[in-house]
Protein backbone atom coordinates (compact mmCIF):
# COMPACT_ATOMS: atom_id res chain seq x y z
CA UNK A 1 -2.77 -250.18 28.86
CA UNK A 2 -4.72 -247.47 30.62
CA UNK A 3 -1.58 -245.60 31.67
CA UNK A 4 -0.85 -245.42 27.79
CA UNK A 5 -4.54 -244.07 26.94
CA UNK A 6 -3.78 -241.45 29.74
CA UNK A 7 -0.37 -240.17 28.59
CA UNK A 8 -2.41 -240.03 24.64
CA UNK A 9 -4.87 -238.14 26.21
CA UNK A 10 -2.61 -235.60 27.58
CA UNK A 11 -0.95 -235.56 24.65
CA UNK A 12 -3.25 -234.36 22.83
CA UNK A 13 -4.51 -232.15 25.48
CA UNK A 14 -1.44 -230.26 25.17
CA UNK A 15 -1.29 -230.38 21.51
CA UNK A 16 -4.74 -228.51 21.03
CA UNK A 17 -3.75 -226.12 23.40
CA UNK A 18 -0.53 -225.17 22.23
CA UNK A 19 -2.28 -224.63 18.87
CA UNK A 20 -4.69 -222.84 20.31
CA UNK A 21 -2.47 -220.63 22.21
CA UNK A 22 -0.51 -220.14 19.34
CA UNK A 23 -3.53 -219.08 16.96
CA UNK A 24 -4.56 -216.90 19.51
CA UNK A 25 -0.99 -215.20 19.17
CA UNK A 26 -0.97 -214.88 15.87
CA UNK A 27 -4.34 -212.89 15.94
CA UNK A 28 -3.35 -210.55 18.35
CA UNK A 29 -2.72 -206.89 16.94
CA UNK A 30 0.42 -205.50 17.37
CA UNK A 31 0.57 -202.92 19.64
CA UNK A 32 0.69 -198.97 18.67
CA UNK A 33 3.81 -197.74 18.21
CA UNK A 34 3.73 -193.81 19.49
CA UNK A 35 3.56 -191.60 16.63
CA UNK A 36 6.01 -188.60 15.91
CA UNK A 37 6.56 -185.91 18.85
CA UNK A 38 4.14 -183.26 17.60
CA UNK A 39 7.25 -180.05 16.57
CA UNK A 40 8.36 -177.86 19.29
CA UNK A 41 6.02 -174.21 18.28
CA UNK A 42 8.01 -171.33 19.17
CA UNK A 43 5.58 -168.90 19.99
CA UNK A 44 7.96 -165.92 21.04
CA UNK A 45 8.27 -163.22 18.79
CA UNK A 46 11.97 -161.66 17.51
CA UNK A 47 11.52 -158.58 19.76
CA UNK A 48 11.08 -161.15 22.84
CA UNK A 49 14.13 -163.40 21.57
CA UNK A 50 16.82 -159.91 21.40
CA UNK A 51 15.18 -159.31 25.29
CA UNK A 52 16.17 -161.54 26.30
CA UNK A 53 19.34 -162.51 24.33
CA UNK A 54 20.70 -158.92 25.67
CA UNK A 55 22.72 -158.07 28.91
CA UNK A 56 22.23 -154.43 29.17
CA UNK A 57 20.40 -153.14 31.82
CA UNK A 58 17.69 -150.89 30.52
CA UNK A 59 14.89 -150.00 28.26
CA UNK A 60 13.79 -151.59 24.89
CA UNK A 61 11.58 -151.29 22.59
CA UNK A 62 10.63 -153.68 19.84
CA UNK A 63 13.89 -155.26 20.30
CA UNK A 64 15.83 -152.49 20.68
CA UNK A 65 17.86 -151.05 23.47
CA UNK A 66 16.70 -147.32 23.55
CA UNK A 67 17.91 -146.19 27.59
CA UNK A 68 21.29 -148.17 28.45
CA UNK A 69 21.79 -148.37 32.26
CA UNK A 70 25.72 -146.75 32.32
CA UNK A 71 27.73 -147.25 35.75
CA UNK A 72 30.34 -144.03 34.77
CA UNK A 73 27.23 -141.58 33.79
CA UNK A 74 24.00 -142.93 35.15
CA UNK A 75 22.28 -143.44 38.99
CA UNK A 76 20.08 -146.15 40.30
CA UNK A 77 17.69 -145.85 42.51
CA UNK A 78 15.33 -148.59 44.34
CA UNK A 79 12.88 -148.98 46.83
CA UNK A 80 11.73 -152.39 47.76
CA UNK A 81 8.67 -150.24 50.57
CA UNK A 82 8.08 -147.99 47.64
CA UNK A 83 7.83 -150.37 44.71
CA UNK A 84 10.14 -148.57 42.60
CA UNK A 85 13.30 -148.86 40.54
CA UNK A 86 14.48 -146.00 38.41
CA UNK A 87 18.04 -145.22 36.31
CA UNK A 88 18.35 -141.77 35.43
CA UNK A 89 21.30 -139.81 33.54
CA UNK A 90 23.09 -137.58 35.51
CA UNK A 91 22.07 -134.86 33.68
CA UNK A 92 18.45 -136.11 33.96
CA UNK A 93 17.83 -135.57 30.40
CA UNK A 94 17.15 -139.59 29.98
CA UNK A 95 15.45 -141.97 32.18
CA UNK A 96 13.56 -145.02 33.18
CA UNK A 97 11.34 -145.38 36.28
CA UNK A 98 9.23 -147.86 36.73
CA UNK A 99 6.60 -148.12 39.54
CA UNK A 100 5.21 -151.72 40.57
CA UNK A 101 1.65 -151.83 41.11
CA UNK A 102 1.64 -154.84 42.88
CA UNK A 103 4.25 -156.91 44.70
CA UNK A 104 7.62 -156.83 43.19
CA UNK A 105 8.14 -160.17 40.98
CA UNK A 106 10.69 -162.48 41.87
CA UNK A 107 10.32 -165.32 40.01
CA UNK A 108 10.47 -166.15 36.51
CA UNK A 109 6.38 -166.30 34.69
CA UNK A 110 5.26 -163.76 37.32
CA UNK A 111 3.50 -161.35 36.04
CA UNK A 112 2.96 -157.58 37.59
CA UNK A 113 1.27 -154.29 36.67
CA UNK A 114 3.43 -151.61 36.22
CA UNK A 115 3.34 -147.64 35.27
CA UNK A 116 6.58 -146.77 33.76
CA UNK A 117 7.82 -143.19 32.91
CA UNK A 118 10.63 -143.06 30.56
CA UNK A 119 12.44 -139.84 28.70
CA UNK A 120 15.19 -140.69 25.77
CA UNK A 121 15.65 -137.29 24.90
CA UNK A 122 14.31 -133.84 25.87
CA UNK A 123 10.70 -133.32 25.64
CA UNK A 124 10.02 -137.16 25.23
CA UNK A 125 8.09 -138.13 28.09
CA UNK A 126 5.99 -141.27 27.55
CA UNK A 127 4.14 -143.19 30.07
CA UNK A 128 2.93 -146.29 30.15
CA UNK A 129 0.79 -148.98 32.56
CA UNK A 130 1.45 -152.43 31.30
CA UNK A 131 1.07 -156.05 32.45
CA UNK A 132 4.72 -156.86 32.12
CA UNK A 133 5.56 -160.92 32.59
CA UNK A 134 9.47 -161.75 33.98
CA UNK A 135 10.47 -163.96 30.72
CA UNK A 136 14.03 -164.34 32.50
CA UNK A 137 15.76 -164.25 35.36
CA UNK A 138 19.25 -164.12 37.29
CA UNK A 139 20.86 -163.85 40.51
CA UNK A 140 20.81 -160.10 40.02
CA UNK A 141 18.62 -159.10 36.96
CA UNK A 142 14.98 -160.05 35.80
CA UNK A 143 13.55 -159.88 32.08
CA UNK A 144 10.32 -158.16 31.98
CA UNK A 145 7.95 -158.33 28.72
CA UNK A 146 5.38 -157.05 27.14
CA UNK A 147 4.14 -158.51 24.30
CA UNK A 148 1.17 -156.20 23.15
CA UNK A 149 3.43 -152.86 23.62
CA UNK A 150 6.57 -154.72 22.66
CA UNK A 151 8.20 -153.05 25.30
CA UNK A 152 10.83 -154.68 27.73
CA UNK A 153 13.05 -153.91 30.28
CA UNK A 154 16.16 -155.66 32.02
CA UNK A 155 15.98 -154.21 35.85
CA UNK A 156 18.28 -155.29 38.96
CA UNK A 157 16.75 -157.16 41.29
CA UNK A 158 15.41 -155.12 44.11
């Protein structure tokens, strides 16, 4: 007979606690489920996106290429001690040289202080010293941007 009041006691033992455990589940909240992804911003502006959508080595300028790096009628020149690159016309009459303040960037969100010269027709000098930021690279070109002067420029690698 005592056996039998043991196994009741369990019994109930284990009754009350799986109610208990089961109440407890029951009350439990669910948990969060992430909200949406917060949308994608694209903060570049539509002079940036032609940048660097375009192949042409060269000059542009809100978007558009103005001096057109041309293998048949144009030189290149580069200095890696000097800091320099610089496409010219044959004729001289147009040209882009640009002058790197600091170390020449590499690397893709480098950014570097330049003075560029430039001349798309005669008597159109214009000079400039900009923060320019590479927005894009390859193995043999970089992207450089401006966004205040809206002023670009796709230069070999030197």
């Amino acid at each position: 007979m005592n056996g039998h009041r043991h196994t009741g006691f369990y019994l109930r033992f284990a009754v009350i606690l799986f109610w208990v455990a089961t109440t407890m589940a029951v009350s439990c909240p669910e948990p969060e489920k992430p909200g949406p992804e917060p949308p994608v911003v694209d903060t570049k502006s539509p002079e940036r996106k032609q940048l660097e959508a375009a192949c042409a080595e060269g000059l542009y300028v809100k978007g558009s290429c103005v001096l057109s790096y041309d293998l048949v009628s144009f030189q290149r020149a580069t200095s890696t001690q000097r800091r320099i690159y610089r496409i010219q016309s044959d004729d001289q009459a147009r040209y882009l040289h640009i002058f790197y303040a600091e170390e020449i960037p590499t690397a893709e969100g480098q950014e570097v202080e330049c003075e560029i010269h430039y001349r798309l027709s005669a008597g159109e000098q214009t000079t400039l010293i900009v923060k320019l930021v590479v927005v894009k690279t390859s193995e043999e070109y970089l992207w450089l941007w401006n966004e205040f002067q809206k002023v670009g420029m796709i230069v070999q690698r030197i």
